[in-house]
C-alpha atoms as a PDB file:
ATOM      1  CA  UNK A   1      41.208 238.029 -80.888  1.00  0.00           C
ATOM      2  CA  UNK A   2      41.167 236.619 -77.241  1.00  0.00           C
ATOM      3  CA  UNK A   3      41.656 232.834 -76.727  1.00  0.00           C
ATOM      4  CA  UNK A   4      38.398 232.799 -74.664  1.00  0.00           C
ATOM      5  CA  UNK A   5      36.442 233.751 -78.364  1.00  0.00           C
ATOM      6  CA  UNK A   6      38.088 231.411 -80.610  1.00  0.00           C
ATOM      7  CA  UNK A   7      35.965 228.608 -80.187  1.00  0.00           C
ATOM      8  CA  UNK A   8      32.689 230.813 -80.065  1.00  0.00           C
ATOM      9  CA  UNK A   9      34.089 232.351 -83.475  1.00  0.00           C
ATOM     10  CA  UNK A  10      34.822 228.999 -85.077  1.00  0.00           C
ATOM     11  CA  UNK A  11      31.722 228.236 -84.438  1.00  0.00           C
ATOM     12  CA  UNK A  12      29.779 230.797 -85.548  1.00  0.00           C
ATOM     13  CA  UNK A  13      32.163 230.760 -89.070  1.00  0.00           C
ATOM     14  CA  UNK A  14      31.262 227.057 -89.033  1.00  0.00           C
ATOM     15  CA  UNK A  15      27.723 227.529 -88.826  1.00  0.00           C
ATOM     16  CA  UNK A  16      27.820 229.926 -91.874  1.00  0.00           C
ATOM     17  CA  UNK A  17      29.512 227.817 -94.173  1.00  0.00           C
ATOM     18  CA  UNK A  18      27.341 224.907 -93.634  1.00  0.00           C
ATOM     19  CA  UNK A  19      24.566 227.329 -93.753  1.00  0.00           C
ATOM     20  CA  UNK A  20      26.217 228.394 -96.911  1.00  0.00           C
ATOM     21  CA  UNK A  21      26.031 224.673 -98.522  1.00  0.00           C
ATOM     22  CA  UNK A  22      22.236 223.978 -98.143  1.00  0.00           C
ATOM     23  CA  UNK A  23      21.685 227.615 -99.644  1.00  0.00           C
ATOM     24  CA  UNK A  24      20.115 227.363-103.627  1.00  0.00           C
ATOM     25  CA  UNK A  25      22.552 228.249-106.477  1.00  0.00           C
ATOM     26  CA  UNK A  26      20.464 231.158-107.244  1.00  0.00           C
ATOM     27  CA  UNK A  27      20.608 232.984-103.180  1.00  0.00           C
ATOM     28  CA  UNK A  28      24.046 231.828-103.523  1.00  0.00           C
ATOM     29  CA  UNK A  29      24.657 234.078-105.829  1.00  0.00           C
ATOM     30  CA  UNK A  30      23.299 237.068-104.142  1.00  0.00           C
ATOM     31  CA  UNK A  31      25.488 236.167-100.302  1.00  0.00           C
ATOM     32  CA  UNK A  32      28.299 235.750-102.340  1.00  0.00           C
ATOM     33  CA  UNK A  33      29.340 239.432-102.313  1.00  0.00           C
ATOM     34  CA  UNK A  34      27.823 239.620 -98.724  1.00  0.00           C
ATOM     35  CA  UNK A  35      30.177 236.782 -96.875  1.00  0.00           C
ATOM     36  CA  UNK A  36      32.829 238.936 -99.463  1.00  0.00           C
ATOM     37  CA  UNK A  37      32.053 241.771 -97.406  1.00  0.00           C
ATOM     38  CA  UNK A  38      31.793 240.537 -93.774  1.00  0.00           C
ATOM     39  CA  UNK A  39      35.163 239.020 -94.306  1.00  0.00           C
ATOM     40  CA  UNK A  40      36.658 242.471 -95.122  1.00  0.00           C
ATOM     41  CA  UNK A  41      34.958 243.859 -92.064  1.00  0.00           C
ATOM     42  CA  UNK A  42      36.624 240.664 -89.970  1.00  0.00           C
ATOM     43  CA  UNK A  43      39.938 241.769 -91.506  1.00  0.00           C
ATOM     44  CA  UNK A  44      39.640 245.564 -91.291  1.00  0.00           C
ATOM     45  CA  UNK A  45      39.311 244.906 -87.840  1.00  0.00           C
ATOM     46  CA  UNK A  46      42.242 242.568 -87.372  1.00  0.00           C
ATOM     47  CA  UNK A  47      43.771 245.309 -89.310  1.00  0.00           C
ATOM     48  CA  UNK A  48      42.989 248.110 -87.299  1.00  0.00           C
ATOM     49  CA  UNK A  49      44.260 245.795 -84.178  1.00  0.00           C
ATOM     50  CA  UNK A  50      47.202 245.704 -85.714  1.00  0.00           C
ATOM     51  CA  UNK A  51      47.866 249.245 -86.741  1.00  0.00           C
ATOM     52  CA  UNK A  52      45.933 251.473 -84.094  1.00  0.00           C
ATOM     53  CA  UNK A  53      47.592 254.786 -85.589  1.00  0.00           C
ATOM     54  CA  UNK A  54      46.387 253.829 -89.549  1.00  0.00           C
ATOM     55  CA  UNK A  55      44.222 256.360 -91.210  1.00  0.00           C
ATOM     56  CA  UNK A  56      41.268 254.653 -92.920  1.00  0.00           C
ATOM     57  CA  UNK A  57      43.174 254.749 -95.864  1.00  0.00           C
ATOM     58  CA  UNK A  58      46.497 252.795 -94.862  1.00  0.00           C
ATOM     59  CA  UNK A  59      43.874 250.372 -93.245  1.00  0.00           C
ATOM     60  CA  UNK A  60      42.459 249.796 -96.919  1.00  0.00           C
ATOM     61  CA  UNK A  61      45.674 249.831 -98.572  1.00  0.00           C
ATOM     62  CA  UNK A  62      46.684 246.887 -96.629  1.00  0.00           C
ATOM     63  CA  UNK A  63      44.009 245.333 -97.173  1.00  0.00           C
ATOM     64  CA  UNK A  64      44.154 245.479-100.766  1.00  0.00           C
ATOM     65  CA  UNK A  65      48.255 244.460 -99.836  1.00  0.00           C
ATOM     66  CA  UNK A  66      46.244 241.367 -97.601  1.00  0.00           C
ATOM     67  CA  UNK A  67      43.520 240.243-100.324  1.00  0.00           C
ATOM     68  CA  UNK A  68      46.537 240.276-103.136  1.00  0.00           C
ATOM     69  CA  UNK A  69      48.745 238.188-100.823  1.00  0.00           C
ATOM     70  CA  UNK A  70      45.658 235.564-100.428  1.00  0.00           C
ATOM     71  CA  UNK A  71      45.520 235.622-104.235  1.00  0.00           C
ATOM     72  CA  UNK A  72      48.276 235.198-105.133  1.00  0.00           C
ATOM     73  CA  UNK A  73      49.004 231.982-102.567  1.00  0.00           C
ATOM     74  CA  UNK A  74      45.690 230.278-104.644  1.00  0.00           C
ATOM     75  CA  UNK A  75      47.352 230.851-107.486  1.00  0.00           C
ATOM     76  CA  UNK A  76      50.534 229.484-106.424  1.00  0.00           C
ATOM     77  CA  UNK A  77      48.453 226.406-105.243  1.00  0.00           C
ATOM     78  CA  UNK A  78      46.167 226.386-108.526  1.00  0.00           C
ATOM     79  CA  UNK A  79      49.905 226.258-110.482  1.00  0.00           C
ATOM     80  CA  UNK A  80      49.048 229.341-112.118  1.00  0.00           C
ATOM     81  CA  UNK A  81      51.403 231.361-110.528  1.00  0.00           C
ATOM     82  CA  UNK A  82      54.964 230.443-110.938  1.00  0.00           C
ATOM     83  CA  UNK A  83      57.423 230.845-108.089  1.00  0.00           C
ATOM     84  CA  UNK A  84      60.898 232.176-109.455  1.00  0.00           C
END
């Protein structure tokens, strides 16, 4: 992403979570899987950035290889996951 967005997009990702925290338990629930979703959009894209000759495939693949990586660090931090 170009410098000149990165404030716009902090923004915007700013507005959403605060947006986010006055939303009722019960909508909550149903944006849940939709922020879920536009997150994997944000990172297919980064993806695709990345690795202009990926099929759609690889581009999932890695993001399943992404998504277990950011697991796995909460889980380190939760102390549920042990580092050998």
């Amino acid at each position: 992403m170009s410098t000149d967005f990165q404030p716009l997009s902090a923004a915007l990702y700013r507005d959403r979570v605060l947006r986010a925290r006055r939303t009722p338990p019960e909508e909550r629930i149903v944006q849940g899987p939709l922020m879920f979703d536009f997150a994997c959009a944000i990172l297919m894209a980064g993806l695709h950035s990345e690795n202009r000759n990926a099929t759609e495939n690889e581009l999932r693949q890695l993001l399943r290889q992404r998504l277990a990586l950011v697991r796995n660090l909460d889980e380190i931090r939760a102390g549920v996951l042990k580092i050998n």
